[in-house]
Structures are given as structure tokens and as C-alpha cells.
C-alpha atoms as a PDB file:
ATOM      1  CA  UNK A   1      94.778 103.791  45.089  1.00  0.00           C
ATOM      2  CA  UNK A   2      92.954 101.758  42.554  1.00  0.00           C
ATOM      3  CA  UNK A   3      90.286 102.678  39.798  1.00  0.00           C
ATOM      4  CA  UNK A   4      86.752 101.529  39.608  1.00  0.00           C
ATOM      5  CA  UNK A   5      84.791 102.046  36.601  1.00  0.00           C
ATOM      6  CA  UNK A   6      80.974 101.708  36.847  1.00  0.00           C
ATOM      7  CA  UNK A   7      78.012 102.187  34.636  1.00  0.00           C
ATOM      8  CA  UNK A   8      75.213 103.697  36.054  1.00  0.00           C
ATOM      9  CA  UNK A   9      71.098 104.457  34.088  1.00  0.00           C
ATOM     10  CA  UNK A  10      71.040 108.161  33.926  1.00  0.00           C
ATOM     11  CA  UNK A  11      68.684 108.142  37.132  1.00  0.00           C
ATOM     12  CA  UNK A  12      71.367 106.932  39.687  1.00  0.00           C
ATOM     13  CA  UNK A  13      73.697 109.311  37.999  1.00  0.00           C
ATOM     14  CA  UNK A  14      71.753 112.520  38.363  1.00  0.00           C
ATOM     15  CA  UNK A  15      70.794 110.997  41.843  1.00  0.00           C
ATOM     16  CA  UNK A  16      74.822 111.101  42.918  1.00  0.00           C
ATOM     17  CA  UNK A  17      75.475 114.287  41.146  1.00  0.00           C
ATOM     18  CA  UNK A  18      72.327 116.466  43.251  1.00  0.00           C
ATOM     19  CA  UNK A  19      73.738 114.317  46.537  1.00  0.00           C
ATOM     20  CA  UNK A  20      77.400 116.187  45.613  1.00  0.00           C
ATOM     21  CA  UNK A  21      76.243 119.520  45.178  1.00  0.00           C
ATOM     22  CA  UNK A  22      73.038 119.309  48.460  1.00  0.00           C
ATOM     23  CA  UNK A  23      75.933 117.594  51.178  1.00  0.00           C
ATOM     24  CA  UNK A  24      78.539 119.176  50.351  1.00  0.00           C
ATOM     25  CA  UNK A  25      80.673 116.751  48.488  1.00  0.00           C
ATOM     26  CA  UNK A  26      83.782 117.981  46.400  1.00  0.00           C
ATOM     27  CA  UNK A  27      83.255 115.072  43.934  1.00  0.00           C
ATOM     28  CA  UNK A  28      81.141 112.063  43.149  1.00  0.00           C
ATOM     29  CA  UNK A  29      84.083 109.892  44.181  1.00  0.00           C
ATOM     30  CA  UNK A  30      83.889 111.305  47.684  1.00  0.00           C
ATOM     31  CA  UNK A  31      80.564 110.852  48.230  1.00  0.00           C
ATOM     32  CA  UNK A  32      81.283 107.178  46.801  1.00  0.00           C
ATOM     33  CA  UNK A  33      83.175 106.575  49.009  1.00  0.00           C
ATOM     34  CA  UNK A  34      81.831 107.858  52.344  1.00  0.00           C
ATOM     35  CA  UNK A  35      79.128 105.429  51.328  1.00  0.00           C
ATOM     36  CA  UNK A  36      81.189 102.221  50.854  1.00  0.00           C
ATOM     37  CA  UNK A  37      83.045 103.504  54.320  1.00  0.00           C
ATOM     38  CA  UNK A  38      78.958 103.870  56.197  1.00  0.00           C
ATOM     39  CA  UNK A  39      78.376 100.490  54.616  1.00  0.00           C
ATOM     40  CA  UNK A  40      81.519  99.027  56.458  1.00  0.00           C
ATOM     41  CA  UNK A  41      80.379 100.342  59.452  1.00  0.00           C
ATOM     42  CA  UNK A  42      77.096  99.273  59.229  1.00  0.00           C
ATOM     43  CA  UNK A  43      78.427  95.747  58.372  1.00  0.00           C
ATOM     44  CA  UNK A  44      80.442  95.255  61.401  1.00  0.00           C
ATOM     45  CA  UNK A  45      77.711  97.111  64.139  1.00  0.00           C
ATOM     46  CA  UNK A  46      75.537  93.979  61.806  1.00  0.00           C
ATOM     47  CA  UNK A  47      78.313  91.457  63.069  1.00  0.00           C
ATOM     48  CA  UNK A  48      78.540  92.659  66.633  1.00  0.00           C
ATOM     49  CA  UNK A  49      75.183  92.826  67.185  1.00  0.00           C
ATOM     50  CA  UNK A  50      74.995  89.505  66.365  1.00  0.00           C
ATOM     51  CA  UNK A  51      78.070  88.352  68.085  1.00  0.00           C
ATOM     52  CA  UNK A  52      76.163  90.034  71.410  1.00  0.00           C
ATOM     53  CA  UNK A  53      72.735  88.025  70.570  1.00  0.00           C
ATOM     54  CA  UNK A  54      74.667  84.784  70.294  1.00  0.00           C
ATOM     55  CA  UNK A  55      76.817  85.314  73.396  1.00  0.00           C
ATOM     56  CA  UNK A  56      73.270  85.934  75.296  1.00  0.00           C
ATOM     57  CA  UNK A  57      71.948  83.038  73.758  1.00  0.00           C
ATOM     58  CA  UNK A  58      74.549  80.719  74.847  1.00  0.00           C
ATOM     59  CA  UNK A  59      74.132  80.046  78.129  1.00  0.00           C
ATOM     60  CA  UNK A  60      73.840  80.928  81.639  1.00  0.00           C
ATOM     61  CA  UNK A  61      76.109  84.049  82.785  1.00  0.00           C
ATOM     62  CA  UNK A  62      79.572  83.369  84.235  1.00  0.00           C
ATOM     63  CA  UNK A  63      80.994  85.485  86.361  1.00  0.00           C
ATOM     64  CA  UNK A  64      84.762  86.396  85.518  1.00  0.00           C
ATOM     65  CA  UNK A  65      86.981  87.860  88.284  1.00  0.00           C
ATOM     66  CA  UNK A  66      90.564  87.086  89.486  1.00  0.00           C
ATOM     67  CA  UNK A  67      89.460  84.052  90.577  1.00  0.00           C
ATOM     68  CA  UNK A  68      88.159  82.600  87.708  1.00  0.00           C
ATOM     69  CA  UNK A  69      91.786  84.174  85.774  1.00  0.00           C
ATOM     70  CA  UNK A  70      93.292  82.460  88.858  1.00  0.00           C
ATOM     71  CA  UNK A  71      91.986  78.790  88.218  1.00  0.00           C
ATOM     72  CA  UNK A  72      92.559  79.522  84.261  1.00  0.00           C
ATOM     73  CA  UNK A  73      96.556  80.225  84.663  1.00  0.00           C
ATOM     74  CA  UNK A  74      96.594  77.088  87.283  1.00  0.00           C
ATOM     75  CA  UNK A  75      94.729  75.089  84.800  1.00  0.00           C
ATOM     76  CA  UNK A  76      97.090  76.119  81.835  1.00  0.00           C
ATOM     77  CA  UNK A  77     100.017  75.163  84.427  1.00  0.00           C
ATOM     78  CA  UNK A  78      99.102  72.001  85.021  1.00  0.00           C
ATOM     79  CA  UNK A  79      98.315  71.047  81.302  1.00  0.00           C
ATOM     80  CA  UNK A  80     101.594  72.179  80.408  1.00  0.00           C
ATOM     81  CA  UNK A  81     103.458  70.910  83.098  1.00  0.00           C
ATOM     82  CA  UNK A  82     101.814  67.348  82.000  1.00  0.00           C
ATOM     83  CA  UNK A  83     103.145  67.643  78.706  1.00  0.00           C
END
């Protein structure tokens, strides 16, 4: 595990320290931490979301059943068959 050494005004500092003590934190690293880990989450529902929006926005729906996997492995086949 690595160290990180911040500085922080008095304010944020007093702000982490009542957040310890009124969640139930054992330390100010914990509850550090469990914040960089909601902000990961956070990130990626951020990137899915907008994964989702840009799948909607990208054209008419397909519909995917064996078939369609069907003409995919054919398709594959042929290409490499060709080479």
C-alpha cells in the first residue's frame, strides 16, 4: 500500500474528523478512502450511462438472435477461408 500526504485548511480537516466520529469511521484514512472508492463508482455508472446514450443514439435497433450469430460465424468463414 502506498502513502499519500495531503495538506488540508483547518476547515476540511475538522470537516473529515466530525465525518469519522458521526459515520462511524475507525480513521480518517477510511473514510478517505470509501470516498475515492464512491467516486470510482460514480465515474464508471458516468461512463455507462453514456456508453447507453450513445448506443441509443446510433441508430436504428437490430435485432440479435441465432440467426444474426449464424450469418456472423458464416461471414467470418468465408473471410477466412479467402485468405
Amino acid at each position: 500500500m502506498t502513502t499519500l500526504n495531503i495538506s488540508l485548511p483547518d476547515t476540511m480537516k475538522a470537516y473529515i474528523d466530525s465525518q469519522v466520529i458521526n459515520r462511524g469511521y475507525s480513521t480518517s484514512e477510511e473514510y478517505l478512502r470509501d470516498l475515492v472508492r464512491k467516486d470510482q463508482v460514480h465515474q464508471a455508472e458516468q461512463r455507462l450511462a453514456r456508453l447507453i446514450l450513445d448506443g441509443l443514439e446510433s441508430g436504428p435497433a437490430q435485432l440479435i438472435d441465432d440467426n444474426y450469430w449464424q450469418q456472423k460465424r458464416n461471414a467470418l468463414r468465408e473471410r477466412h477461408q479467402n485468405k
